[in-house]
N, C-alpha and C. Protein backbone atom coordinates (compact mmCIF):
# COMPACT_ATOMS: atom_id res chain seq x y z
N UNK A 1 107.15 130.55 77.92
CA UNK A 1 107.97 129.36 77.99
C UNK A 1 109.34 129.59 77.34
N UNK A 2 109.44 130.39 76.41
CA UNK A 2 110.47 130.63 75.78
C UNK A 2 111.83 130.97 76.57
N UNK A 3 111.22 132.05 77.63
CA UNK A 3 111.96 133.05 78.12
C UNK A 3 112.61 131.81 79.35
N UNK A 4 111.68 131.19 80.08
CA UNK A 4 112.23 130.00 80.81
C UNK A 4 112.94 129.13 80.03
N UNK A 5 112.68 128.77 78.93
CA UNK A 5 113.71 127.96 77.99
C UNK A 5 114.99 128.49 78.07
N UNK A 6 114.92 129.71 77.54
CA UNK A 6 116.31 130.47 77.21
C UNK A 6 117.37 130.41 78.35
N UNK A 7 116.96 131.09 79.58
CA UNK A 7 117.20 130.93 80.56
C UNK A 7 117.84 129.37 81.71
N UNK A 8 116.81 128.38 80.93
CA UNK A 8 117.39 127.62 81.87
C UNK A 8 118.74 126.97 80.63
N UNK A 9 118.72 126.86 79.65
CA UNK A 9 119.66 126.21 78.76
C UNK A 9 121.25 126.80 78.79
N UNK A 10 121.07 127.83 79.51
CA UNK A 10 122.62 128.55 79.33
C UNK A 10 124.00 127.83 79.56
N UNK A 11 123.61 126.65 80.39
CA UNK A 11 125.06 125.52 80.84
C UNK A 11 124.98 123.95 80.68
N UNK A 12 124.18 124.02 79.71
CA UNK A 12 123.65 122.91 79.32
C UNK A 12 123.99 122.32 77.70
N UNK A 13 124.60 121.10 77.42
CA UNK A 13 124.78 120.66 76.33
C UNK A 13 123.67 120.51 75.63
N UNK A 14 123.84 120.39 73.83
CA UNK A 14 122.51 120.17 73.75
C UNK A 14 122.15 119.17 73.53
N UNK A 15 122.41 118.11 74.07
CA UNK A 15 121.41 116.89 74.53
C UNK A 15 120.54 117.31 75.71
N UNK A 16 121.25 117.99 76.22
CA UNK A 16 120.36 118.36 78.28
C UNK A 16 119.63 119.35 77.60
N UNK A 17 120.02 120.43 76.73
CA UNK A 17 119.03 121.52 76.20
C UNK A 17 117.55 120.44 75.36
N UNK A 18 118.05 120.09 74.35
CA UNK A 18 117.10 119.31 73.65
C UNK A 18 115.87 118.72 74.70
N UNK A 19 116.45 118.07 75.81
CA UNK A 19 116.13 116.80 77.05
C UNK A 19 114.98 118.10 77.65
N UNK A 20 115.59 119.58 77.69
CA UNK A 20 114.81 120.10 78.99
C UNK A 20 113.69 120.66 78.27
N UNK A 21 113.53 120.87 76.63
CA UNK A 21 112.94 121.41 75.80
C UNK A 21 111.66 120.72 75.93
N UNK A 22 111.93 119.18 75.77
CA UNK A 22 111.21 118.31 75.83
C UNK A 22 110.09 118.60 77.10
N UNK A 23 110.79 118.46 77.95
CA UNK A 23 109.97 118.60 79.53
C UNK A 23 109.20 119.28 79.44
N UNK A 24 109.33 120.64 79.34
CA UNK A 24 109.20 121.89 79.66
C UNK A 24 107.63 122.04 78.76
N UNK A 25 108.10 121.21 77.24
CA UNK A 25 106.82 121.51 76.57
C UNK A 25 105.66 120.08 76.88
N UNK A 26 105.94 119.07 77.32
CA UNK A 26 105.09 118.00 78.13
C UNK A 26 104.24 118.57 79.32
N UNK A 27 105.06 119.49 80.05
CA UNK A 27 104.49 119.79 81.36
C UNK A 27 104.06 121.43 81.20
N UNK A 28 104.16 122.35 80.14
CA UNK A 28 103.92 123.43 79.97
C UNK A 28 102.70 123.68 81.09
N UNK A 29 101.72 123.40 81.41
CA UNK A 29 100.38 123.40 81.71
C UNK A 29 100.78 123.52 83.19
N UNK A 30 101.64 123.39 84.04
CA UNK A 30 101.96 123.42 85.44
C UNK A 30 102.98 124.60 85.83
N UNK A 31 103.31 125.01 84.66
CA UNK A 31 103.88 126.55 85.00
C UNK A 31 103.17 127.93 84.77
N UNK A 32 103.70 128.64 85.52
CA UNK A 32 102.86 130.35 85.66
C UNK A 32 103.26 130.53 83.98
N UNK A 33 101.56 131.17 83.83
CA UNK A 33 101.53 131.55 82.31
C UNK A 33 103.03 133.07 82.64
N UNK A 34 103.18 134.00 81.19
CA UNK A 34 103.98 135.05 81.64
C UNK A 34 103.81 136.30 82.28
N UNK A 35 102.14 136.34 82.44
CA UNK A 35 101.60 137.24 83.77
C UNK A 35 101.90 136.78 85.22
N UNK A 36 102.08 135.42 85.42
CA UNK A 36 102.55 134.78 86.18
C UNK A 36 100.89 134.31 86.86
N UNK A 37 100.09 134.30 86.11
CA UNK A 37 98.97 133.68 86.57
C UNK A 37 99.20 131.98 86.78
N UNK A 38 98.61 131.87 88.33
CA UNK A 38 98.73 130.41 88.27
C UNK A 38 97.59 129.44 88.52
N UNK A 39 97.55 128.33 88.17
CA UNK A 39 95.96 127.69 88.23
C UNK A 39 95.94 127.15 89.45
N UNK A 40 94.94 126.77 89.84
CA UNK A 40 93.90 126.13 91.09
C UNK A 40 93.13 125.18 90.85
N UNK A 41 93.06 124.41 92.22
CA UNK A 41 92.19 123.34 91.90
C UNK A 41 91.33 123.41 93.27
N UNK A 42 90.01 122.82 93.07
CA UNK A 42 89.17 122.62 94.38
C UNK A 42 89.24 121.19 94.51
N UNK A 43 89.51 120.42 93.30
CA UNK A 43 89.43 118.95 93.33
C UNK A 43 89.88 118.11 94.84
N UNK A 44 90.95 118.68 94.91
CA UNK A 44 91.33 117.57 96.19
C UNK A 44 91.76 118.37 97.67
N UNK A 45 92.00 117.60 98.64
CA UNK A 45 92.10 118.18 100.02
C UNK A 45 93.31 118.13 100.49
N UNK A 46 93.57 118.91 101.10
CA UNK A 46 95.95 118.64 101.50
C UNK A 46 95.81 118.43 103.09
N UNK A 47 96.55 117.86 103.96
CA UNK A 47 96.39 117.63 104.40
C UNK A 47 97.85 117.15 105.16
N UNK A 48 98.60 118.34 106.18
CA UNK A 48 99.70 117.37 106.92
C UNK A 48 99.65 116.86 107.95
N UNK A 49 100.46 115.45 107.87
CA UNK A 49 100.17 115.15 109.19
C UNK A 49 101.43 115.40 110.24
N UNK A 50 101.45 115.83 110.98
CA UNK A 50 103.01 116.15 111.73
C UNK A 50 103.14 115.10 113.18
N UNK A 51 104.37 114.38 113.29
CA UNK A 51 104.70 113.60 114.04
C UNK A 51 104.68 114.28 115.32
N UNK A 52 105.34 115.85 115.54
CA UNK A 52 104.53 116.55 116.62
C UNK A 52 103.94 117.52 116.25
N UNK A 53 102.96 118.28 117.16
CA UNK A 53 102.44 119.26 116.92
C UNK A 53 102.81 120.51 117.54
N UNK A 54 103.97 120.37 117.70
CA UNK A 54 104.81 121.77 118.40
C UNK A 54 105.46 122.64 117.50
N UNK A 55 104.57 123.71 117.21
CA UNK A 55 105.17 124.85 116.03
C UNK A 55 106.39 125.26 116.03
N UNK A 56 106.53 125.23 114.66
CA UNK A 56 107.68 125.70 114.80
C UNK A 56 108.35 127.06 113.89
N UNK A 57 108.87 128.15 114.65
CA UNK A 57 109.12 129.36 114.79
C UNK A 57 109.78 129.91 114.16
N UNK A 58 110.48 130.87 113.02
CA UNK A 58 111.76 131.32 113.37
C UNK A 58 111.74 132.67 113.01
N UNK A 59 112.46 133.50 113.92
CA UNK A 59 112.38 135.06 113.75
C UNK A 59 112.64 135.62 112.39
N UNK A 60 111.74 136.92 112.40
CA UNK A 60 111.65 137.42 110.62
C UNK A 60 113.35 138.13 110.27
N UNK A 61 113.43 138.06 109.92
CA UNK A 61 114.64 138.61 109.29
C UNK A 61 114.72 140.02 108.66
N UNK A 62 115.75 140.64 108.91
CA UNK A 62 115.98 142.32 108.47
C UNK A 62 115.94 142.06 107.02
N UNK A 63 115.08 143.11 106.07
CA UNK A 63 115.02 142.97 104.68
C UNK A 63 115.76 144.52 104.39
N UNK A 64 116.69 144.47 103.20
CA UNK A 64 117.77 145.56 102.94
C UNK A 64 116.97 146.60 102.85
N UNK A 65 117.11 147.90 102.98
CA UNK A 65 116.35 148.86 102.35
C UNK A 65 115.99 148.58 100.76
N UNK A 66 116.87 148.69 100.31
CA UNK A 66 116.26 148.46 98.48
C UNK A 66 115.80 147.72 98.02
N UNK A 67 115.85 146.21 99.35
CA UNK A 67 114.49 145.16 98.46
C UNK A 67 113.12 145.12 99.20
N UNK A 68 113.24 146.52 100.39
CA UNK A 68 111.92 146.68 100.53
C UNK A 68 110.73 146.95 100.04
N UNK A 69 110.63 147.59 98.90
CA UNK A 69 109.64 148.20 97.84
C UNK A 69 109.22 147.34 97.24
N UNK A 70 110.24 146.25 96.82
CA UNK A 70 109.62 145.02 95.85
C UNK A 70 109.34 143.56 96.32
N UNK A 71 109.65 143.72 97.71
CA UNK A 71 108.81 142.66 98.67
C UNK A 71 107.60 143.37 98.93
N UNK A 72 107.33 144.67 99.37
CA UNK A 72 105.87 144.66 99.31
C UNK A 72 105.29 144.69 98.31
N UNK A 73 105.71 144.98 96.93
CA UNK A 73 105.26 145.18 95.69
C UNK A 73 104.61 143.61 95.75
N UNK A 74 105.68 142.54 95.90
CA UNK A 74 105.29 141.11 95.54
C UNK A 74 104.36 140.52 96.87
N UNK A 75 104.47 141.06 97.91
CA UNK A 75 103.14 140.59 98.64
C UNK A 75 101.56 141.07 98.36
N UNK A 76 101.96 142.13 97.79
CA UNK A 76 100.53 142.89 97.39
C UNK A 76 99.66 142.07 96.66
N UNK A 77 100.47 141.76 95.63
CA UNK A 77 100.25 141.05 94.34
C UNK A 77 99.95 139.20 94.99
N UNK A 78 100.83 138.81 95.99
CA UNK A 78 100.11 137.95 95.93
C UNK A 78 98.93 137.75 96.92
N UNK A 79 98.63 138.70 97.68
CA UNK A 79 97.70 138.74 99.04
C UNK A 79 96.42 139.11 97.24
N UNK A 80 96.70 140.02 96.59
CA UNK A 80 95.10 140.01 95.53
C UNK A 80 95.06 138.77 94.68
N UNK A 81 96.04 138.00 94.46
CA UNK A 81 95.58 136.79 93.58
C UNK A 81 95.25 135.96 94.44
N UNK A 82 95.07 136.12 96.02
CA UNK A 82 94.74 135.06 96.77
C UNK A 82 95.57 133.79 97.03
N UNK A 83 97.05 133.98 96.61
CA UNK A 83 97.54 132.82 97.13
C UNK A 83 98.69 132.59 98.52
N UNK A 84 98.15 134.02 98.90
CA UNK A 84 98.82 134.24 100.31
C UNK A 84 97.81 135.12 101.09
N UNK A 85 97.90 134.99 102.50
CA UNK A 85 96.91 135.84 102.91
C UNK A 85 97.16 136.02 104.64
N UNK A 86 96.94 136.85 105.10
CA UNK A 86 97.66 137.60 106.39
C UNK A 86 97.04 136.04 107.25
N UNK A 87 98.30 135.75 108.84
CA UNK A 87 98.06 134.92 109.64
C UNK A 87 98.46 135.79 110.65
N UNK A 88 98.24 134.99 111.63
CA UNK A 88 98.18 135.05 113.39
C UNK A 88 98.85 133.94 113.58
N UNK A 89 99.43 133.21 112.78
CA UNK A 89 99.60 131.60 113.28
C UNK A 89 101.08 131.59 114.36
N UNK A 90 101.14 130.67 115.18
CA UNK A 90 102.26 130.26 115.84
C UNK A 90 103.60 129.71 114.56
N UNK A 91 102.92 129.08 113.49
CA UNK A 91 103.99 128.63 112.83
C UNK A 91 104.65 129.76 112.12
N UNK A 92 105.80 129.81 111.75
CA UNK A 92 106.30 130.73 110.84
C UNK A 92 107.64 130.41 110.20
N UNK A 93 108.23 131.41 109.49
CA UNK A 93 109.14 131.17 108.71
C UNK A 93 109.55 132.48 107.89
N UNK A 94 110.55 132.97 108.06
CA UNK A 94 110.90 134.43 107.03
C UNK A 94 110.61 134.48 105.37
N UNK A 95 110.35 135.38 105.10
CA UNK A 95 110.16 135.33 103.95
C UNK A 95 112.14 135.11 102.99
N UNK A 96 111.51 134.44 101.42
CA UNK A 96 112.79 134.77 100.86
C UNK A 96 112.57 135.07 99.89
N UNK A 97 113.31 135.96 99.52
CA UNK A 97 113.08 137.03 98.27
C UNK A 97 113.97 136.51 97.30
């Protein structure tokens, strides 16, 4: 939390610093610990409803050579914590790094 503290306070007076200090330690419990482990719930069901059901598409995008290594580094990582996981789907969307 610290390191997100530090970070977000850099343009901030300190009333807004003080203000975000506050937050940050109220809601601590909804951010990635600093392994970046994040919690789960089975409790409830999600559910969208879409006004149509016509997917919608958009072509993947060229990734630079040098942030190739650490986009797969970061898909790896999240395809084993399970919070991403390979599709077939019609819907899509490029990744952003």
């Amino acid at each position: 939390m610290e390191k997100m503290y530090q970070s977000g306070i850099q343009n901030l007076s300190i009333k807004e610093a003080d203000e975000f200090k506050r937050v940050l330690l109220q809601n601590c419990c909804v951010f990635a610990d600093p392994d970046g482990e994040t919690g789960h719930t089975l409790l409830g069901k999600h559910e969208i409803k879409l006004e149509k059901e016509i997917p919608i598409k958009e072509p993947p995008r060229r990734v630079p050579l040098f942030k190739r290594k650490i986009l797969e580094e970061e898909i790896e990582k999240l395809e084993k914590k399970g919070i991403i996981e390979k599709s077939c789907s019609p819907w899509s969307a490029p990744i952003v790094l």
